[in-house]
PDB file of N, CA and C in Angstrom:
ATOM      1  N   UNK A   1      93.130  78.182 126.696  1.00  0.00           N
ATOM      2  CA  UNK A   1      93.579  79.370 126.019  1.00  0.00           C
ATOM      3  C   UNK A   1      94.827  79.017 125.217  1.00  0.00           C
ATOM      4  N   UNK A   2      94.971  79.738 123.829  1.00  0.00           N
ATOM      5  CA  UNK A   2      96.243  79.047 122.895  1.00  0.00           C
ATOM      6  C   UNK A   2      97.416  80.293 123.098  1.00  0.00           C
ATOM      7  N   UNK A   3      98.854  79.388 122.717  1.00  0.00           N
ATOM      8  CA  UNK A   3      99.401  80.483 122.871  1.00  0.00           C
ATOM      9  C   UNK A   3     100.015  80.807 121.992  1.00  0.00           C
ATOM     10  N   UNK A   4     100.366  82.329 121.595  1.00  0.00           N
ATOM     11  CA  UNK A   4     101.004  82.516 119.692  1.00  0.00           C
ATOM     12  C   UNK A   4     102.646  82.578 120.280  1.00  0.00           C
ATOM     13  N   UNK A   5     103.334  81.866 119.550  1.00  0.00           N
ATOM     14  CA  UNK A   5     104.713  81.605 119.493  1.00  0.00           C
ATOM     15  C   UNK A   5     105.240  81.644 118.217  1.00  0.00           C
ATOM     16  N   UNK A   6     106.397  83.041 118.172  1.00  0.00           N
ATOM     17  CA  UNK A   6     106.825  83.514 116.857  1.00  0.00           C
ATOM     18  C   UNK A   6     107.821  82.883 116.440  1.00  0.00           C
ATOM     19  N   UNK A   7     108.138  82.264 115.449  1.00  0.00           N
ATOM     20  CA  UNK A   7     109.144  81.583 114.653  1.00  0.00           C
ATOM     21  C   UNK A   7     109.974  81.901 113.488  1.00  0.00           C
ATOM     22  N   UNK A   8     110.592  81.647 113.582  1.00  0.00           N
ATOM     23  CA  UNK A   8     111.721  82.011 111.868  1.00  0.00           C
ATOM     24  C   UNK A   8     112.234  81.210 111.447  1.00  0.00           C
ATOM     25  N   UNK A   9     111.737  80.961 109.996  1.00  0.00           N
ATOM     26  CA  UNK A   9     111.783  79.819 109.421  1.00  0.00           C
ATOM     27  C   UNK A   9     112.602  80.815 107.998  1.00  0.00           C
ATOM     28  N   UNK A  10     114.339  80.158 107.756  1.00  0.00           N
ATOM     29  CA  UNK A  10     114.830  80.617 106.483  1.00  0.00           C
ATOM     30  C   UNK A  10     114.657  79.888 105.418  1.00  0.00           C
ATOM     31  N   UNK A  11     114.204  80.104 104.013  1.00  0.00           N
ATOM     32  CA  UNK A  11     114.063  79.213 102.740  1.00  0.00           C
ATOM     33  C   UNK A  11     115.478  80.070 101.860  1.00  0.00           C
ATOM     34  N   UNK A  12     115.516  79.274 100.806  1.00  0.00           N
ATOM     35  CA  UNK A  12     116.151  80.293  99.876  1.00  0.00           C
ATOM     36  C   UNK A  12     116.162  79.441  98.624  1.00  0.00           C
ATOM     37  N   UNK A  13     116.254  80.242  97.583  1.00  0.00           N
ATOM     38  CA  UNK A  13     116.358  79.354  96.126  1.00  0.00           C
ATOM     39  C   UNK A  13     114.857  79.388  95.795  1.00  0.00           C
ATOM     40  N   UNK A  14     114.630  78.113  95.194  1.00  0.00           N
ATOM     41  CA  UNK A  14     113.228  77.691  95.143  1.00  0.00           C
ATOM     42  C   UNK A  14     112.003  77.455  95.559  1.00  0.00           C
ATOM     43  N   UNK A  15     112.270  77.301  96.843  1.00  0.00           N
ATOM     44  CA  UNK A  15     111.607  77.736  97.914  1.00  0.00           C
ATOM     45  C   UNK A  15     111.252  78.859  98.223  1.00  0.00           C
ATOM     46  N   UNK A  16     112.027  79.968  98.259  1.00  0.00           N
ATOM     47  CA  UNK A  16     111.495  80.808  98.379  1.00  0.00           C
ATOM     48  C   UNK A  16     110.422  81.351  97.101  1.00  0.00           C
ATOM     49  N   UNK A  17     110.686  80.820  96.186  1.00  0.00           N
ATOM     50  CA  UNK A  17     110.217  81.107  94.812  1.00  0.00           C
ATOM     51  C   UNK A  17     108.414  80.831  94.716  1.00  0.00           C
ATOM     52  N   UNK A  18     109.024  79.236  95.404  1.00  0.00           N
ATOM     53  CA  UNK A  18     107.412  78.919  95.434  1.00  0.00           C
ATOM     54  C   UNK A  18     106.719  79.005  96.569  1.00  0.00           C
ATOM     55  N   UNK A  19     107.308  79.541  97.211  1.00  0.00           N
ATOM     56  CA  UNK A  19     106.221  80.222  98.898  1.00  0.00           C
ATOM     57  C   UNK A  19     105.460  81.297  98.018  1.00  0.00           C
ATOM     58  N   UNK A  20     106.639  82.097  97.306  1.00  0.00           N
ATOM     59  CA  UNK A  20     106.050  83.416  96.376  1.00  0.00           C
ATOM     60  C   UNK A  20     104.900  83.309  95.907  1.00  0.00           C
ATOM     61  N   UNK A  21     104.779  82.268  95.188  1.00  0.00           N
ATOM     62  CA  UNK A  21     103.889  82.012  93.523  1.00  0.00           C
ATOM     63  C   UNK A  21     102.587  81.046  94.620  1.00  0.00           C
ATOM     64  N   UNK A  22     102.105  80.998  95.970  1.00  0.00           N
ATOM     65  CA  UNK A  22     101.439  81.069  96.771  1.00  0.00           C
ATOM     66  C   UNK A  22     100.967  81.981  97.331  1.00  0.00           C
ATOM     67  N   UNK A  23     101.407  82.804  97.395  1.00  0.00           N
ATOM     68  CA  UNK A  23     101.245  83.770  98.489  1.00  0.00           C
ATOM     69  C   UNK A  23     101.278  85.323  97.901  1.00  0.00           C
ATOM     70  N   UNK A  24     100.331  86.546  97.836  1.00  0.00           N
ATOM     71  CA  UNK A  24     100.218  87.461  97.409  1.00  0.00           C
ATOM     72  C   UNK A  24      98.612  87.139  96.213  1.00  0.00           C
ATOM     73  N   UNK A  25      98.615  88.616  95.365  1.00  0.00           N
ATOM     74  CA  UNK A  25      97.451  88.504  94.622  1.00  0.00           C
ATOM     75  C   UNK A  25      97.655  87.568  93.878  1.00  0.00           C
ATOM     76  N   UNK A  26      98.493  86.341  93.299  1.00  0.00           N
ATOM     77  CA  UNK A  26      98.242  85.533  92.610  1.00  0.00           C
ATOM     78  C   UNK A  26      98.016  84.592  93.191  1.00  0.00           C
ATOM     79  N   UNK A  27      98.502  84.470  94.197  1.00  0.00           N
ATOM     80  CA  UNK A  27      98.101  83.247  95.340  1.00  0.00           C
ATOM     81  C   UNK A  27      97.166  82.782  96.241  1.00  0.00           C
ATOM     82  N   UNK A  28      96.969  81.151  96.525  1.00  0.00           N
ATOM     83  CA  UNK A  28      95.746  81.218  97.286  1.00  0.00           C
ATOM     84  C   UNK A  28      95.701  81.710  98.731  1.00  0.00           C
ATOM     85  N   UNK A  29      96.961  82.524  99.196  1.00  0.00           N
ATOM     86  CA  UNK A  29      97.268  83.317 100.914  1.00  0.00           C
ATOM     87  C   UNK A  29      97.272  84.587 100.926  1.00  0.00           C
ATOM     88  N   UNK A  30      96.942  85.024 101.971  1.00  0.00           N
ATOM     89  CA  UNK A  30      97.253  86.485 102.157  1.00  0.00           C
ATOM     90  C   UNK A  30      98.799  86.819 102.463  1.00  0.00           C
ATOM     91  N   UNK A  31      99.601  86.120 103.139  1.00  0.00           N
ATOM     92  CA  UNK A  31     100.816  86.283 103.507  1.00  0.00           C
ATOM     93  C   UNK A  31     101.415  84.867 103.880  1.00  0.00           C
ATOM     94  N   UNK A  32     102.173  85.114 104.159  1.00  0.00           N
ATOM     95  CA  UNK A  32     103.645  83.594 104.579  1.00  0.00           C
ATOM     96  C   UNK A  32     103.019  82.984 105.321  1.00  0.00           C
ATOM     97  N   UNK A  33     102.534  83.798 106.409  1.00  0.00           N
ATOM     98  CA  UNK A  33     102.407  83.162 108.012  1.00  0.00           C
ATOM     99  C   UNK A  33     101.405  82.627 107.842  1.00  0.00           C
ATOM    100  N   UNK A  34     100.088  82.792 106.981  1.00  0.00           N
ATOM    101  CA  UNK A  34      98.651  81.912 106.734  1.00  0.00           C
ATOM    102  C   UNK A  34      99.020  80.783 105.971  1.00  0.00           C
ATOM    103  N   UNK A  35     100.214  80.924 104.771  1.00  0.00           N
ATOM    104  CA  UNK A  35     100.292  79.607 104.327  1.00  0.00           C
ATOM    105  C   UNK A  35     101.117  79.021 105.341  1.00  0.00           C
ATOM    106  N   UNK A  36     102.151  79.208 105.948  1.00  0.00           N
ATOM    107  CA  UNK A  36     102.839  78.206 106.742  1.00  0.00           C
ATOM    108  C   UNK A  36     101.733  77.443 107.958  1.00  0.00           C
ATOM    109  N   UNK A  37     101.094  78.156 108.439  1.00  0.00           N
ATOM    110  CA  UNK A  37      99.617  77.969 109.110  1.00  0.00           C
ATOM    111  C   UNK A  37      98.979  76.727 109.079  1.00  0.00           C
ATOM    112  N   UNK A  38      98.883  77.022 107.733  1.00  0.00           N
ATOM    113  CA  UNK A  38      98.246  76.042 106.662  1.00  0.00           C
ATOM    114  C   UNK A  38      98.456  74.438 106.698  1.00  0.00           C
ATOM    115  N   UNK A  39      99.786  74.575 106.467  1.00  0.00           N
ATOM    116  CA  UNK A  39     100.855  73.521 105.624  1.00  0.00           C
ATOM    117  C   UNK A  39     101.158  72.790 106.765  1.00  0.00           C
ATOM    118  N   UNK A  40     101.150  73.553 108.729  1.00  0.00           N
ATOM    119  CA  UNK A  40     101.378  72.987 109.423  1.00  0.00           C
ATOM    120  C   UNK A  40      99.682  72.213 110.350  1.00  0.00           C
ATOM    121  N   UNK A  41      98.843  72.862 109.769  1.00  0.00           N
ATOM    122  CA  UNK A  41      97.221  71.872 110.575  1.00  0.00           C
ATOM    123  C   UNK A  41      97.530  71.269 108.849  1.00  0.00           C
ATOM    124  N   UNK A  42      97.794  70.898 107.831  1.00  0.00           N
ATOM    125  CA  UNK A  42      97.677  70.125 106.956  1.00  0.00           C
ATOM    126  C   UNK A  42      98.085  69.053 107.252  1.00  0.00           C
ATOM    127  N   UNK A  43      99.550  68.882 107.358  1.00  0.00           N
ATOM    128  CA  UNK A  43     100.621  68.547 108.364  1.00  0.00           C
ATOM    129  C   UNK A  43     100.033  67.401 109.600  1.00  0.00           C
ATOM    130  N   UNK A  44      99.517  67.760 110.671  1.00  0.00           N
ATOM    131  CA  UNK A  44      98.930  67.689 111.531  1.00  0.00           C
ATOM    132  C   UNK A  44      98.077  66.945 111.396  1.00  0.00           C
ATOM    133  N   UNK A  45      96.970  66.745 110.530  1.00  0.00           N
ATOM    134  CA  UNK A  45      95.462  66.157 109.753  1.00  0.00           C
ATOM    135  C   UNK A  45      96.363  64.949 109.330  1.00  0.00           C
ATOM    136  N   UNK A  46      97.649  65.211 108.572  1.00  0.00           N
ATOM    137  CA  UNK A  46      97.907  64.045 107.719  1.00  0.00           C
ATOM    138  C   UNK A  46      98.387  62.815 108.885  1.00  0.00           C
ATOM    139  N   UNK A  47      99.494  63.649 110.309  1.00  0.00           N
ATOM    140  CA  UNK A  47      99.684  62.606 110.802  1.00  0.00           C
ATOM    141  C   UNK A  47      98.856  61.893 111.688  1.00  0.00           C
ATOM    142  N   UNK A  48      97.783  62.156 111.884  1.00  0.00           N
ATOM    143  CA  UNK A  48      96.272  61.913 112.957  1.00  0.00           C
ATOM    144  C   UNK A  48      95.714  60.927 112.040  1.00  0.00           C
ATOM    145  N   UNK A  49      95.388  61.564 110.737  1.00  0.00           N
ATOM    146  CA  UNK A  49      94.550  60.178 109.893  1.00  0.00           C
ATOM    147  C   UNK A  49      95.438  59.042 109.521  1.00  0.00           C
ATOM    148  N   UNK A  50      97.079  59.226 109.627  1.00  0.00           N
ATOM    149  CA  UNK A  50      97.918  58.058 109.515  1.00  0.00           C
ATOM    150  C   UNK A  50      97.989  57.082 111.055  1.00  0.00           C
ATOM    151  N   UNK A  51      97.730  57.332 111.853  1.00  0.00           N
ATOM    152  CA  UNK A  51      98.108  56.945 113.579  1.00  0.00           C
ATOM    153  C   UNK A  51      96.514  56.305 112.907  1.00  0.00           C
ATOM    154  N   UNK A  52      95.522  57.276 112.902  1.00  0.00           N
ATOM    155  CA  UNK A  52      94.296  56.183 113.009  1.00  0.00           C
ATOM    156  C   UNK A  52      94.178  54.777 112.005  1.00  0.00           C
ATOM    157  N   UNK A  53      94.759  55.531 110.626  1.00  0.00           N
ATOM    158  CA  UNK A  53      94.609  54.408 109.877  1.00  0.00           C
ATOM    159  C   UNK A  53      95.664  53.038 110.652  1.00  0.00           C
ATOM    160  N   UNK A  54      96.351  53.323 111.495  1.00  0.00           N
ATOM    161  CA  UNK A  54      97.197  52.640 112.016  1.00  0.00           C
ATOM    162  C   UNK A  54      96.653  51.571 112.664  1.00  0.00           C
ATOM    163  N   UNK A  55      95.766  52.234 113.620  1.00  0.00           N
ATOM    164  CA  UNK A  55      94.579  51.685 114.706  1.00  0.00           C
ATOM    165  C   UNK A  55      93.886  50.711 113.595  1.00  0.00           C
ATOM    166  N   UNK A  56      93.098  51.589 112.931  1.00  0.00           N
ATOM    167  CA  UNK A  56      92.368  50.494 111.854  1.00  0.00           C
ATOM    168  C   UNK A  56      92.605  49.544 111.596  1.00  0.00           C
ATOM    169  N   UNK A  57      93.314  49.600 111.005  1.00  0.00           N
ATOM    170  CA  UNK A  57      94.231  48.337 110.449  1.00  0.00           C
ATOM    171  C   UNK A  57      94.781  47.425 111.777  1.00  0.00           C
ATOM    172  N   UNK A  58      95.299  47.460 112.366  1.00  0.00           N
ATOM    173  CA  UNK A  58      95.328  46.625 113.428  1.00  0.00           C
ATOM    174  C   UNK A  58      94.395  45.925 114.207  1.00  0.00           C
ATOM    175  N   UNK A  59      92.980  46.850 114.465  1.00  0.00           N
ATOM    176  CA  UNK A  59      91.613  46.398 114.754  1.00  0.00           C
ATOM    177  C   UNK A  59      91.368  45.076 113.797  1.00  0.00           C
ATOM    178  N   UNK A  60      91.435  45.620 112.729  1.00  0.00           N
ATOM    179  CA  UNK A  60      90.843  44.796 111.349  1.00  0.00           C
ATOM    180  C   UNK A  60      91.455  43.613 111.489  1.00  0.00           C
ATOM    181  N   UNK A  61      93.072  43.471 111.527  1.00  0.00           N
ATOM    182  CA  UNK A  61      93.849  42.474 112.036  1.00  0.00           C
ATOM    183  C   UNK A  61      92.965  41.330 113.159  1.00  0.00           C
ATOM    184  N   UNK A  62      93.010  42.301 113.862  1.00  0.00           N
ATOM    185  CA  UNK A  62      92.176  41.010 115.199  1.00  0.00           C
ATOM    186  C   UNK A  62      90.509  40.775 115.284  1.00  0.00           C
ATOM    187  N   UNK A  63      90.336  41.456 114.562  1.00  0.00           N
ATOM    188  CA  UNK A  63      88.475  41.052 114.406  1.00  0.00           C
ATOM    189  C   UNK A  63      88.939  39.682 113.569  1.00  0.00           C
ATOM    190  N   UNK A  64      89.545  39.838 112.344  1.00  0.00           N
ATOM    191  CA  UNK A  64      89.534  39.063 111.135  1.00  0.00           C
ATOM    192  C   UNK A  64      90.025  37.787 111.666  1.00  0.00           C
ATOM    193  N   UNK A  65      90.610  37.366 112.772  1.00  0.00           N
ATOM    194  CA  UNK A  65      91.637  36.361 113.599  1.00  0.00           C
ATOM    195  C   UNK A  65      90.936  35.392 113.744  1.00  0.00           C
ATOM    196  N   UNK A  66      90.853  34.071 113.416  1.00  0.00           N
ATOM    197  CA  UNK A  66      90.082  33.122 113.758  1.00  0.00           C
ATOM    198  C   UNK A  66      89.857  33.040 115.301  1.00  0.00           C
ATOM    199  N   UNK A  67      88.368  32.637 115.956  1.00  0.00           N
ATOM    200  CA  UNK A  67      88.001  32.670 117.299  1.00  0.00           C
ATOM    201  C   UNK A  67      88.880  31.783 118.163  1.00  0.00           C
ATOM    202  N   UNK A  68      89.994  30.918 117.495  1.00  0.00           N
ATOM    203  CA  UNK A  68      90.708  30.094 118.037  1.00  0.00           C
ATOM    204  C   UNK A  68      92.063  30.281 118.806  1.00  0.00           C
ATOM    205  N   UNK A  69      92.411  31.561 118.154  1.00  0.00           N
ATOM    206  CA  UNK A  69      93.428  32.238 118.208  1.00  0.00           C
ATOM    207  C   UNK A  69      93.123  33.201 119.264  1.00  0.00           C
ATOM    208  N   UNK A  70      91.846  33.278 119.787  1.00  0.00           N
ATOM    209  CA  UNK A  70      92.228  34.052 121.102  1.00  0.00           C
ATOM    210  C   UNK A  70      92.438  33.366 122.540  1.00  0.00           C
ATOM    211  N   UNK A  71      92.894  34.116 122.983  1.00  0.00           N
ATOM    212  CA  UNK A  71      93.267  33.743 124.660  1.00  0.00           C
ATOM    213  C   UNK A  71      92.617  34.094 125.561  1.00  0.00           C
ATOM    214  N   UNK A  72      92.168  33.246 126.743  1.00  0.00           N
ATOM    215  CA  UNK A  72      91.284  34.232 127.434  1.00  0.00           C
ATOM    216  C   UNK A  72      92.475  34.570 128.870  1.00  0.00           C
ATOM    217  N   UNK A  73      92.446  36.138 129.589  1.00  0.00           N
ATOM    218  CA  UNK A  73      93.126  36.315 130.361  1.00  0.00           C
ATOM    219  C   UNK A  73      92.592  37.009 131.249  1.00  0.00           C
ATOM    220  N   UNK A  74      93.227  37.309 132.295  1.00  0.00           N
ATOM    221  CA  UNK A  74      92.798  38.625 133.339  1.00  0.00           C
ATOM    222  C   UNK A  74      93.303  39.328 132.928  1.00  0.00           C
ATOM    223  N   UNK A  75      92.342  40.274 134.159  1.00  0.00           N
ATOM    224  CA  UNK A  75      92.698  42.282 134.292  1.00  0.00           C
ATOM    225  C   UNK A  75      94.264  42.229 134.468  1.00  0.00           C
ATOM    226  N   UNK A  76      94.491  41.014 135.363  1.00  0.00           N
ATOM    227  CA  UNK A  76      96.256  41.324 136.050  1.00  0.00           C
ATOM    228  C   UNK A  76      96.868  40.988 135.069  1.00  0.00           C
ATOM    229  N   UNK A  77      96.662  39.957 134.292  1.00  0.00           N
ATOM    230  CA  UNK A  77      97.494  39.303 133.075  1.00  0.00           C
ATOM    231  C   UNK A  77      97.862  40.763 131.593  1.00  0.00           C
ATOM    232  N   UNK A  78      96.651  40.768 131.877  1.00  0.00           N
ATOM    233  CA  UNK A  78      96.370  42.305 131.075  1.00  0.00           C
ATOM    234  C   UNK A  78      96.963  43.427 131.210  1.00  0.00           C
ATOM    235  N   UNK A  79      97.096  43.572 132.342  1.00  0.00           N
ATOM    236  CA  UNK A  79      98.122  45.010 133.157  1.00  0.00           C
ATOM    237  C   UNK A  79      99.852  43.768 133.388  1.00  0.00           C
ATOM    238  N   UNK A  80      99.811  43.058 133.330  1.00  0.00           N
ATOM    239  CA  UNK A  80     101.300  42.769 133.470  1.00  0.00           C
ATOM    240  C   UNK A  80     102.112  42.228 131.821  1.00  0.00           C
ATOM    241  N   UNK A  81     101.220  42.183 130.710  1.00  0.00           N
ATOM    242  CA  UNK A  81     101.979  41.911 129.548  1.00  0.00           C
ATOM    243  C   UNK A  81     102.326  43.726 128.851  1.00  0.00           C
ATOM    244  N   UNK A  82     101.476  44.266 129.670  1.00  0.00           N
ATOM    245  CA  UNK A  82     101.740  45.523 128.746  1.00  0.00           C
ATOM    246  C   UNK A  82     102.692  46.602 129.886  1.00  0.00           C
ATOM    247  N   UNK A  83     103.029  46.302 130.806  1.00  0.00           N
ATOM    248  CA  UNK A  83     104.345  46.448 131.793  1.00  0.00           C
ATOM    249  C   UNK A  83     105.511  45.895 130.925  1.00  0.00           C
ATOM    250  N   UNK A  84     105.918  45.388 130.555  1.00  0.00           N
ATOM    251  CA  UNK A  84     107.017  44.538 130.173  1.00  0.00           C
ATOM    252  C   UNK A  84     107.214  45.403 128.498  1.00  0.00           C
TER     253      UNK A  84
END
């Protein structure tokens, strides 16, 4: 079950200008709180596909590794380099 937690967030200047020129009949929102909504699962998406591209790229790293370059180890060796 989610839980709604109310926030207050102050802009001023330009910001507030361009929350405006979003939001209402010219805009693509019904109100503040759908674009801030928005901007924060946008937000959210961006830092998930950056962490994965992270993964990726690191995968890619060790596939690409010549077969020479690996080590063979144990479970314990395995659980005690990533302790440290």
């Amino acid at each position: 079950m989610s839980r709604t937690t109310t926030m207050t967030v102050r802009v001023s200047g330009a910001l507030t200008e361009f929350v405006a020129t979003n939001v209402g009949e010219d805009g693509a929102y019904e109100n503040v709180s759908e674009y801030i909504r928005d901007l924060i699962r946008r937000d959210k998406e961006r830092v998930e596909r950056e962490a994965f591209d992270r993964l990726k790229a690191e995968l890619n790293r060790a596939f690409a590794a010549p077969e020479e370059s690996y080590k063979p180890l144990t479970a314990a060796e395995v659980i005690a380099r990533n302790r440290t």
